[in-house]
C-alpha atoms as a PDB file:
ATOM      1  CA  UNK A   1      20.651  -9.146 -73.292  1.00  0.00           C
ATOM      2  CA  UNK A   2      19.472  -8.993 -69.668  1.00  0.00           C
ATOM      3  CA  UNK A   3      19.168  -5.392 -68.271  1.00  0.00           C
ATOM      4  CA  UNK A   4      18.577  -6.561 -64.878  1.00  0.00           C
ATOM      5  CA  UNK A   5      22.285  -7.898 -64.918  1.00  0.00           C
ATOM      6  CA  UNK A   6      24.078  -4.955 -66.712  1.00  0.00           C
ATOM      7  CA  UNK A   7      22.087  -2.681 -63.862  1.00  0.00           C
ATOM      8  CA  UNK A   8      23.405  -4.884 -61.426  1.00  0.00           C
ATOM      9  CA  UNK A   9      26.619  -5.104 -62.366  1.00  0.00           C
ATOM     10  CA  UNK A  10      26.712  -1.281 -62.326  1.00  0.00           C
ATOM     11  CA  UNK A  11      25.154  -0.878 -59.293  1.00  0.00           C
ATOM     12  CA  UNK A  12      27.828  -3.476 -57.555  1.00  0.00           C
ATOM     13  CA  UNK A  13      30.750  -1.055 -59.172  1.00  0.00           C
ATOM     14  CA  UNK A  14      29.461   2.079 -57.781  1.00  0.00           C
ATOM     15  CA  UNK A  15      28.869   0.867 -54.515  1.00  0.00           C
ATOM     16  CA  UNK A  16      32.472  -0.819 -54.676  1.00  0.00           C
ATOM     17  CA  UNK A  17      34.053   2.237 -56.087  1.00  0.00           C
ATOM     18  CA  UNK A  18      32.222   4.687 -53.274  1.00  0.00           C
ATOM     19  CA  UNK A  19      33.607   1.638 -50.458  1.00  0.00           C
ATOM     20  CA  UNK A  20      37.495   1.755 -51.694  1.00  0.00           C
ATOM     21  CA  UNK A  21      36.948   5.686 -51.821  1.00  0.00           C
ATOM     22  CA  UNK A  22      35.736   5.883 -47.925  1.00  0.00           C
ATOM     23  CA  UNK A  23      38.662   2.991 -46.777  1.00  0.00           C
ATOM     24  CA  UNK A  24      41.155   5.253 -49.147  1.00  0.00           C
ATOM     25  CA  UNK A  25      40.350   8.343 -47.313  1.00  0.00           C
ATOM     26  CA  UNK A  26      40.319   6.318 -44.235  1.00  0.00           C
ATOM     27  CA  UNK A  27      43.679   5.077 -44.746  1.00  0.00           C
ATOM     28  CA  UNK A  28      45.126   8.405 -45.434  1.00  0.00           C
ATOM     29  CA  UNK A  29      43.577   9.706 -42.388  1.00  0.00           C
ATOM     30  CA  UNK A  30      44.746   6.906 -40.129  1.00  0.00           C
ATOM     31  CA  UNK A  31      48.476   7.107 -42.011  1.00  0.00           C
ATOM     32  CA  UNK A  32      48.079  11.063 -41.086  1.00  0.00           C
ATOM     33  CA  UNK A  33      46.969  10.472 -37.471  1.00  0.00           C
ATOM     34  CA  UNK A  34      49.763   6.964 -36.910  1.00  0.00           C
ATOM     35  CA  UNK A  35      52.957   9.777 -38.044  1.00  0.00           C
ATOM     36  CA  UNK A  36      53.614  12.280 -35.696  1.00  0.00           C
ATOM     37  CA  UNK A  37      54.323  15.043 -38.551  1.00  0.00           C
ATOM     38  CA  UNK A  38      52.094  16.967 -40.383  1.00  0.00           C
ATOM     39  CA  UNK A  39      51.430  14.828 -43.765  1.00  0.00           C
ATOM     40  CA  UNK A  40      49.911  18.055 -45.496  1.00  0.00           C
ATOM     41  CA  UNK A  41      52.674  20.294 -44.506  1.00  0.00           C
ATOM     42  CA  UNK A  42      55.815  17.634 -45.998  1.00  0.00           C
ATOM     43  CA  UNK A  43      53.839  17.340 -48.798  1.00  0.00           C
ATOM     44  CA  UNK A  44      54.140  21.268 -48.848  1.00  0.00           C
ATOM     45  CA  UNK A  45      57.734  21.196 -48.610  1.00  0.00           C
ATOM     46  CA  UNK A  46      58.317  18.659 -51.403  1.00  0.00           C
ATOM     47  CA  UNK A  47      59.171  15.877 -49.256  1.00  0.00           C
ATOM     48  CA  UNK A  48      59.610  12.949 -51.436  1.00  0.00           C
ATOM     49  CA  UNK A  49      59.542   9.995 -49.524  1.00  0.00           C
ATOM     50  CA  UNK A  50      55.850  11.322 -48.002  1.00  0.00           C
ATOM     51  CA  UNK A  51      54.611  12.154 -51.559  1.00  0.00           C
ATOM     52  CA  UNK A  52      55.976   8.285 -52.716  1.00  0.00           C
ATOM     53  CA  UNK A  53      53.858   6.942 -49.134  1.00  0.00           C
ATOM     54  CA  UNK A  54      50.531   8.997 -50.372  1.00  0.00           C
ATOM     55  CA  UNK A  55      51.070   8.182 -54.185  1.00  0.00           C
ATOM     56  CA  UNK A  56      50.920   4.504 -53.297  1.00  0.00           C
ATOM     57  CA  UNK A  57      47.654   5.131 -50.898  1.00  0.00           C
ATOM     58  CA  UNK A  58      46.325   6.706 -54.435  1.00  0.00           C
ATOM     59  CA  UNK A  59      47.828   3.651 -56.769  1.00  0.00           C
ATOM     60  CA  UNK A  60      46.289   1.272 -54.494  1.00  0.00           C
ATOM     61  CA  UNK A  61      42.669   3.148 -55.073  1.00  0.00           C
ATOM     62  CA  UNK A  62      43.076   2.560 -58.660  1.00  0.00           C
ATOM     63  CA  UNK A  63      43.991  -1.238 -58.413  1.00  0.00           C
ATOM     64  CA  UNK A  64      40.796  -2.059 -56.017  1.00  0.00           C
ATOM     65  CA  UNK A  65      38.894   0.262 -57.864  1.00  0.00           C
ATOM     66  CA  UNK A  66      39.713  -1.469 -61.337  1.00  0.00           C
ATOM     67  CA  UNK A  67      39.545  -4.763 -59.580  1.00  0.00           C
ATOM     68  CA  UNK A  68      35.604  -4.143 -58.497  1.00  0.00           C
ATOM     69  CA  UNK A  69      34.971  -2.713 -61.874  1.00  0.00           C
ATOM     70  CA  UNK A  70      36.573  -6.100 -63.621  1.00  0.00           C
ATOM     71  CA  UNK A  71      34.764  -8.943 -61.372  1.00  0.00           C
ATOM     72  CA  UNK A  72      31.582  -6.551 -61.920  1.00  0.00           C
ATOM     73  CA  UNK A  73      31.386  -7.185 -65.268  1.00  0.00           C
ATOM     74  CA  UNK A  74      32.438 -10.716 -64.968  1.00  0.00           C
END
């Protein structure tokens, strides 16, 4: 086996991983910033539909994430 490639291939998926971390965050921020409530606060209050919105922010972070960690290895 070729350690240059399995180091590569690791090195692309942590780089990938640390990029759909930042545009996560960044999305959450812009959906925060776009709504003109308090996305912390609903969550606080056990608003569903705003905890179903961020869940899906999250959900999507595991699907790019696990995408960029499968065409790493590929």
């Amino acid at each position: 086996m070729e350690y240059d490639i399995i180091l590569l291939n690791l090195v692309y998926t942590i780089v990938g991983t640390l990029l759909a971390l930042v545009f996560m965050v960044g999305g959450y921020k812009l959906f925060d910033f776009i709504t003109p409530f308090d996305t912390s606060a609903q969550l606080e209050k056990g608003n569903i539909a705003v905890g179903i919105i961020i869940g899906s922010i999250f959900i999507s972070l595991g699907i790019s994430v696990g995408l960029v960690i499968g065409l790493g290895l590929n």
